[in-house]
N, C-alpha and C. Protein backbone atom coordinates (compact mmCIF):
# COMPACT_ATOMS: atom_id res chain seq x y z
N UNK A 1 10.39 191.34 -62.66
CA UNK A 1 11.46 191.62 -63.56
C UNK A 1 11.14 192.89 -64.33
N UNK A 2 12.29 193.59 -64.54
CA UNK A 2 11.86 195.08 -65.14
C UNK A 2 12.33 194.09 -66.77
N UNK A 3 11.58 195.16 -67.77
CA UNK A 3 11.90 194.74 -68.97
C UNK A 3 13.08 195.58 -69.56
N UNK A 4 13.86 195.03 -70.18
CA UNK A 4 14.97 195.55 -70.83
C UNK A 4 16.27 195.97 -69.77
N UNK A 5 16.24 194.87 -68.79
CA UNK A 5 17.00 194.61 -67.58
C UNK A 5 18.12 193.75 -67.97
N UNK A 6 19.12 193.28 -66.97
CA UNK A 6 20.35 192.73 -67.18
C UNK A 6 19.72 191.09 -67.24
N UNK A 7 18.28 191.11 -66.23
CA UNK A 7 17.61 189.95 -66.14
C UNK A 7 17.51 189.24 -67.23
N UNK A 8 16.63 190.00 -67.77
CA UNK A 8 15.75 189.84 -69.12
C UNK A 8 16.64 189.07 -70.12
N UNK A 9 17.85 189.78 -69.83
CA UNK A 9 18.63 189.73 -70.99
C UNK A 9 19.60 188.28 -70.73
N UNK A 10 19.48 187.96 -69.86
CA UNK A 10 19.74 186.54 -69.16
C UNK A 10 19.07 185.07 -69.70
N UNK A 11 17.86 185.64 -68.94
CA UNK A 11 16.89 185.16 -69.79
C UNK A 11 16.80 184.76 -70.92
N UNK A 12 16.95 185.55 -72.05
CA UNK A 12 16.97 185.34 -73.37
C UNK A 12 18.55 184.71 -73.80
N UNK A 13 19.63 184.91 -72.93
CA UNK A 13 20.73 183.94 -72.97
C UNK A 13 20.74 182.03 -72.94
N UNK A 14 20.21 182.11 -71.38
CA UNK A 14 19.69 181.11 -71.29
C UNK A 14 19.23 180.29 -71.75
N UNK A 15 17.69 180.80 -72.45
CA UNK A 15 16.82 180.40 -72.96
C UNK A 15 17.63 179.79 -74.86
N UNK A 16 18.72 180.41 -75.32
CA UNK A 16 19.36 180.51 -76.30
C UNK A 16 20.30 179.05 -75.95
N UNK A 17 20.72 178.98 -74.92
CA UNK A 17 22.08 178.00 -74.85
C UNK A 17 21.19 176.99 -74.60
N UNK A 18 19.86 177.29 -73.59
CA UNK A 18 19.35 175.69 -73.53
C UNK A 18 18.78 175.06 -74.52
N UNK A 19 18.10 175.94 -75.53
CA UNK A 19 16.87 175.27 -76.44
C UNK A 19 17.66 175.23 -78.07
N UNK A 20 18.72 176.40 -78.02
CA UNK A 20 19.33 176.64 -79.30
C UNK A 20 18.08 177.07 -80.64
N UNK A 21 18.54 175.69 -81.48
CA UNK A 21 17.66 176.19 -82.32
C UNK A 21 16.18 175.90 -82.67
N UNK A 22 15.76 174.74 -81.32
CA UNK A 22 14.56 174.38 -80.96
C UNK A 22 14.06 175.78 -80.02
N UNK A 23 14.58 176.90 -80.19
CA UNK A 23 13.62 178.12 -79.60
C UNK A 23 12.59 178.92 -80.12
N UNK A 24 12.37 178.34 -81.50
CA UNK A 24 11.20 178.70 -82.06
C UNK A 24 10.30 177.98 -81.76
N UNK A 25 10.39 176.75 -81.23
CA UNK A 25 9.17 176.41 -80.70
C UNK A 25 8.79 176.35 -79.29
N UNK A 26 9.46 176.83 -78.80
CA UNK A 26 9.57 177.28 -77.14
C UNK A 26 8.67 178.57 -77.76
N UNK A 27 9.01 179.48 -78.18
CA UNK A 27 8.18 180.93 -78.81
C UNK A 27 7.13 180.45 -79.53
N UNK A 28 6.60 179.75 -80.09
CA UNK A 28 5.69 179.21 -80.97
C UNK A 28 4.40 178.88 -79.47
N UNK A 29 5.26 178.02 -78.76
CA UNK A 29 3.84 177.66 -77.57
C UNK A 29 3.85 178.95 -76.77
N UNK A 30 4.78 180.16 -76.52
CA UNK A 30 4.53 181.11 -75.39
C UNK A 30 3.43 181.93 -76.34
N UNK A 31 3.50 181.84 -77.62
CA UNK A 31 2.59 182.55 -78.75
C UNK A 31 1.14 181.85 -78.29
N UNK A 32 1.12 180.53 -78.70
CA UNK A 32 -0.10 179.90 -78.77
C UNK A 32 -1.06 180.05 -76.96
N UNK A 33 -0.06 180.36 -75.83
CA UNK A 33 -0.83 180.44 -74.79
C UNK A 33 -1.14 181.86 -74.61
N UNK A 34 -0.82 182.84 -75.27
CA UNK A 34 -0.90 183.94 -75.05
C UNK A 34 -2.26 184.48 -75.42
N UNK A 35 -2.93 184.95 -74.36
CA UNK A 35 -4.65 186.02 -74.34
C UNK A 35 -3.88 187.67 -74.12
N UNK A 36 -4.58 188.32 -74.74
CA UNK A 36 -4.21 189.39 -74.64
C UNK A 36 -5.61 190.29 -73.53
N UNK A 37 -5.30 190.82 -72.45
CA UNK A 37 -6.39 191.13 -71.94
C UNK A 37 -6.52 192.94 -72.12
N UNK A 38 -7.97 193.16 -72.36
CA UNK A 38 -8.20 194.78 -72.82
C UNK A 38 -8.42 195.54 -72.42
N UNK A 39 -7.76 196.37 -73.20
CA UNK A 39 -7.25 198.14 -72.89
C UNK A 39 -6.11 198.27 -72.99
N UNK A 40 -5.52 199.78 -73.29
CA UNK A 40 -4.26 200.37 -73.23
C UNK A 40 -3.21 198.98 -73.16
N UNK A 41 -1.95 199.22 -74.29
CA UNK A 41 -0.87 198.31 -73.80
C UNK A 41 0.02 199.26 -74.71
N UNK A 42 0.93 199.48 -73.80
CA UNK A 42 2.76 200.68 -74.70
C UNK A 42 3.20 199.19 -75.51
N UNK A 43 3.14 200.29 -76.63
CA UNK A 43 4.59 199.34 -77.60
C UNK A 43 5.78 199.52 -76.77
N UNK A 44 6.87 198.40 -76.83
CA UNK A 44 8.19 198.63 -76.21
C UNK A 44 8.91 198.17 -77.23
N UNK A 45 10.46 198.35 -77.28
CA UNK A 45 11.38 197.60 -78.22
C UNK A 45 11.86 196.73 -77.81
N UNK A 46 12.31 195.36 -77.80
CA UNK A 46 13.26 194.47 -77.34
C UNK A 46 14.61 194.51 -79.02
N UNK A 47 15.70 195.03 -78.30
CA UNK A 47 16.72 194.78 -79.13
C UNK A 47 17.57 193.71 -78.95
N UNK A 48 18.64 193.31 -80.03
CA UNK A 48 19.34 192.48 -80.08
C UNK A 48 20.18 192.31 -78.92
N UNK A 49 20.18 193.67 -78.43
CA UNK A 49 21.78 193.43 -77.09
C UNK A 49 20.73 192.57 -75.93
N UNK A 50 19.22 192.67 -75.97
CA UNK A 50 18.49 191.82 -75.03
C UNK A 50 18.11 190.45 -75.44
N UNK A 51 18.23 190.53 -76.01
CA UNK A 51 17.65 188.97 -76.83
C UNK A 51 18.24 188.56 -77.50
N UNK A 52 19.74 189.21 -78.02
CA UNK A 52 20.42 188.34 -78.56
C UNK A 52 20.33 187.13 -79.91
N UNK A 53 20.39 186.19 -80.11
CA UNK A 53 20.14 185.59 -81.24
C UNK A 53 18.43 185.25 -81.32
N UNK A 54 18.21 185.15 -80.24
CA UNK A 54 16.59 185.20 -79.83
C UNK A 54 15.62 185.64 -80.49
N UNK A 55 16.11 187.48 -80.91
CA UNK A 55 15.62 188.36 -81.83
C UNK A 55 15.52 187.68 -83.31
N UNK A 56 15.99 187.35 -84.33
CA UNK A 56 15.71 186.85 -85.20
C UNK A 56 14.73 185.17 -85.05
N UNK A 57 14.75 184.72 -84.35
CA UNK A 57 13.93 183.74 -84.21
C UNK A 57 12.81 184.61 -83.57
N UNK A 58 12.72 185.48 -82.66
CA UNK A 58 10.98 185.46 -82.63
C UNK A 58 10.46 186.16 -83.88
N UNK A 59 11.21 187.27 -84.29
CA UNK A 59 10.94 188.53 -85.45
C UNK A 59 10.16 186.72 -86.28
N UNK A 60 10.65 186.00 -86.58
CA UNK A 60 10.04 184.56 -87.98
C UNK A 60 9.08 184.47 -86.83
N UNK A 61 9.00 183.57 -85.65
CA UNK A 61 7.95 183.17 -85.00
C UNK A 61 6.61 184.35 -85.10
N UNK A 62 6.53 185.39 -84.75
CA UNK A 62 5.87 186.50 -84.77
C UNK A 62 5.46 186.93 -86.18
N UNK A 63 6.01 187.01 -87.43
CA UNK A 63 5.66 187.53 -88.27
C UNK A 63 4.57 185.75 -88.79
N UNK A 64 4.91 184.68 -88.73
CA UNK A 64 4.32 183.52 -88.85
C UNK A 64 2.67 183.37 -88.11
N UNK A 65 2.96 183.67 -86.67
CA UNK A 65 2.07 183.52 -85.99
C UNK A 65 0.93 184.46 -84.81
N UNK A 66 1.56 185.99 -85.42
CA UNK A 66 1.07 186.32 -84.83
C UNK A 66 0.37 187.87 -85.59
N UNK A 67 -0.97 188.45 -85.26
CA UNK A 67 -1.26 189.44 -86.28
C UNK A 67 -0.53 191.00 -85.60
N UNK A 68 -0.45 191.74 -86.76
CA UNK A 68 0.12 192.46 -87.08
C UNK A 68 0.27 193.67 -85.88
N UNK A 69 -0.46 193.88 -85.44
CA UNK A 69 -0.73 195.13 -84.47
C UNK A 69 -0.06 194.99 -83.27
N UNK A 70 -0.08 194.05 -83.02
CA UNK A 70 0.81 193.34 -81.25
C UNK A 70 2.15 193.82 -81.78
N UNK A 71 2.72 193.91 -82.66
CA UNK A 71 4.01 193.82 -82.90
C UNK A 71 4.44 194.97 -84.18
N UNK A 72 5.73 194.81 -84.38
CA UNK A 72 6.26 195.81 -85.58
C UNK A 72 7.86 195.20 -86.01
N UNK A 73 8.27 194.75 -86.92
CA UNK A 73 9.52 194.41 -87.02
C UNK A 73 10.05 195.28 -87.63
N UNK A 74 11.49 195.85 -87.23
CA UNK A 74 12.18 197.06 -87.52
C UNK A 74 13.68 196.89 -88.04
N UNK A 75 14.21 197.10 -88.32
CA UNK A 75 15.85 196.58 -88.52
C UNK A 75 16.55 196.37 -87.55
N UNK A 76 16.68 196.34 -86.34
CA UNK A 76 17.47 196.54 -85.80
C UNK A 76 16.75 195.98 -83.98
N UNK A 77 15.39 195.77 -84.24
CA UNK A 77 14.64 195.69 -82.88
C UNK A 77 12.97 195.24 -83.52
N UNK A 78 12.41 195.07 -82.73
CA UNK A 78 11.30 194.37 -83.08
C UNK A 78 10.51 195.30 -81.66
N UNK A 79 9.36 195.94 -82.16
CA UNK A 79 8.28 196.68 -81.12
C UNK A 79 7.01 195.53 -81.19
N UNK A 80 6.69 195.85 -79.43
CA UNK A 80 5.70 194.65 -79.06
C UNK A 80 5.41 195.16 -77.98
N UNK A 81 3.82 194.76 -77.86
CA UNK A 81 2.91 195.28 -76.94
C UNK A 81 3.64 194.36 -75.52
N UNK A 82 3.60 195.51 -74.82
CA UNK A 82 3.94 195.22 -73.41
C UNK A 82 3.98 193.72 -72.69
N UNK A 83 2.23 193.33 -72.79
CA UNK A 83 1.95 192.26 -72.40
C UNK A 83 2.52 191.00 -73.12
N UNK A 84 2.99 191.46 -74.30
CA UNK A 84 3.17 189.79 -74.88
C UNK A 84 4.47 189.91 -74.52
N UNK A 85 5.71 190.66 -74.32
CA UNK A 85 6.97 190.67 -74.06
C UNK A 85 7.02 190.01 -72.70
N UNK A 86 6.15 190.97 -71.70
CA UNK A 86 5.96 190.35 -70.61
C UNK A 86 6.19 188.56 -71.04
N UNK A 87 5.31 188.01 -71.13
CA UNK A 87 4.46 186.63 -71.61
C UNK A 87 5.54 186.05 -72.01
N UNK A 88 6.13 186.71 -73.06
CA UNK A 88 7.26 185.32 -73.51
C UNK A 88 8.22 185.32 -72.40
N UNK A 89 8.47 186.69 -72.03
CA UNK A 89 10.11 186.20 -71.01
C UNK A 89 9.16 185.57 -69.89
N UNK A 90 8.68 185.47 -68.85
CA UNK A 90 8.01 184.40 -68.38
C UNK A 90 7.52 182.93 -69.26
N UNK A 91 7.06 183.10 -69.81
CA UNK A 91 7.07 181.62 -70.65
C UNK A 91 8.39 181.18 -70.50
N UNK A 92 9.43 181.94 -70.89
CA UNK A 92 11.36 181.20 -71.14
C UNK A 92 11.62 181.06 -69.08
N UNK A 93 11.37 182.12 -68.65
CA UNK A 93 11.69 181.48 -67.75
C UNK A 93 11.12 180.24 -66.63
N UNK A 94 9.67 180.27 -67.10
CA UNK A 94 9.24 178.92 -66.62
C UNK A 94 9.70 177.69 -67.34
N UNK A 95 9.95 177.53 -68.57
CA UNK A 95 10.63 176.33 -69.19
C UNK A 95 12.16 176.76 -68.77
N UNK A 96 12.53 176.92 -68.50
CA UNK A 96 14.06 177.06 -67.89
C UNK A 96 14.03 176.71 -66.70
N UNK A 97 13.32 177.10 -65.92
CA UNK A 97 13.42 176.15 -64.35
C UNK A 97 12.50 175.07 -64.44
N UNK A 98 11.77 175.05 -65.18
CA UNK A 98 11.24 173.36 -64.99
C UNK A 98 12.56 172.08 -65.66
N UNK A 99 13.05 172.90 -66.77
CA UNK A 99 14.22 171.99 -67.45
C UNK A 99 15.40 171.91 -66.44
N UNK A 100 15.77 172.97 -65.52
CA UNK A 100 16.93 172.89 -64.76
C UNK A 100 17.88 173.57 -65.42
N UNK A 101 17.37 174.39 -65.84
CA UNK A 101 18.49 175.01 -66.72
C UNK A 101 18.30 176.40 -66.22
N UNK A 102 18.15 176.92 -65.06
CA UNK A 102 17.47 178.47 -64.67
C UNK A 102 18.97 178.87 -64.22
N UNK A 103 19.05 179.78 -63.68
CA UNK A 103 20.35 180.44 -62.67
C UNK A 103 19.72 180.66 -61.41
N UNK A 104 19.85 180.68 -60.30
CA UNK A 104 19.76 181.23 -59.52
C UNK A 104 18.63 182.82 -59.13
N UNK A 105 19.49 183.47 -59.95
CA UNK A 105 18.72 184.88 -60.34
C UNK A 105 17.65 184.57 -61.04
N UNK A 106 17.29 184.01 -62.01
CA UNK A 106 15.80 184.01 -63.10
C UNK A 106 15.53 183.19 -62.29
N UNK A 107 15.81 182.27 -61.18
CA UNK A 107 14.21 181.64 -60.29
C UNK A 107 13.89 182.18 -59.42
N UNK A 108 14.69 182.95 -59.15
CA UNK A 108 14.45 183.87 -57.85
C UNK A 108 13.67 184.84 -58.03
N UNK A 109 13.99 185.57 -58.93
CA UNK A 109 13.15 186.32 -59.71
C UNK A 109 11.63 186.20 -60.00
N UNK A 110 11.80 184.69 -60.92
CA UNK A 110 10.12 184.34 -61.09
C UNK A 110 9.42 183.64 -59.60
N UNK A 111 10.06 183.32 -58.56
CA UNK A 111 9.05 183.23 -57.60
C UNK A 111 8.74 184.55 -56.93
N UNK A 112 9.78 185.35 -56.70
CA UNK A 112 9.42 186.86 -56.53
C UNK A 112 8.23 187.52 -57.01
N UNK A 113 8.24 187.30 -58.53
CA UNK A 113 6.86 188.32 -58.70
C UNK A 113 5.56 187.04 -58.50
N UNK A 114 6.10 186.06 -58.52
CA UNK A 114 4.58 185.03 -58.33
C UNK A 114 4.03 184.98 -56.80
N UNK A 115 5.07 185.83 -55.87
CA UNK A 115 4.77 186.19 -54.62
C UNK A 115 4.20 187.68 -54.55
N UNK A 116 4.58 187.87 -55.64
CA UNK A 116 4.19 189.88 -55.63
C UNK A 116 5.01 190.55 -55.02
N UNK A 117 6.12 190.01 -54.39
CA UNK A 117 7.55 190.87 -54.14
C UNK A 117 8.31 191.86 -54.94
């Protein structure tokens, strides 16, 4: 999945209609499994048009649980090291197809790159 894709942004739909307002703790465990492995990682932005209501629930999850440098909360978008963006939209989309709640496209997708396609 490219980041800041039509996918992604699915994803974070999804992940919104299935869990609602139990998605802070869907983000709370993709937080708690998350290792960060070292060297080099680009800040990226995830904005609202990608994440949708999503964005204000992780901006609380993240400023709660996670230290300062991985991340940056901004008005309008929230900057985050590569890898953990990675991490959560995989985290949402593995609890989305284990719940049955995936589309088509986001499972296809996540067996794709778990094949390296």
């Amino acid at each position: 999945m490219e980041l800041g894709s039509e996918l992604e942004a699915a994803v974070w739909a999804a992940a919104w209609s299935a869990f609602g307002k139990s998605l802070d703790d869907e983000l709370m465990g993709a937080l708690a499994l998350f290792r960060r492995r070292p060297g080099f990682d680009d800040m990226l932005r995830l904005h609202a048009r990608t994440a949708g209501p999503g964005l204000d629930i992780l901006a609380t999850v993240l400023s709660r649980h996670c230290r300062p440098g991985v991340y940056q909360l901004k008005r309008d978008f929230i900057e985050m090291r590569y890898q953990l963006r990675w991490h959560i939209v995989r985290h949402l989309q593995a609890r989305l197809i284990s719940d049955g709640q995936a589309s088509s496209a986001i499972r296809d997708d996540f067996i794709a790159v778990d094949l390296g396609l």
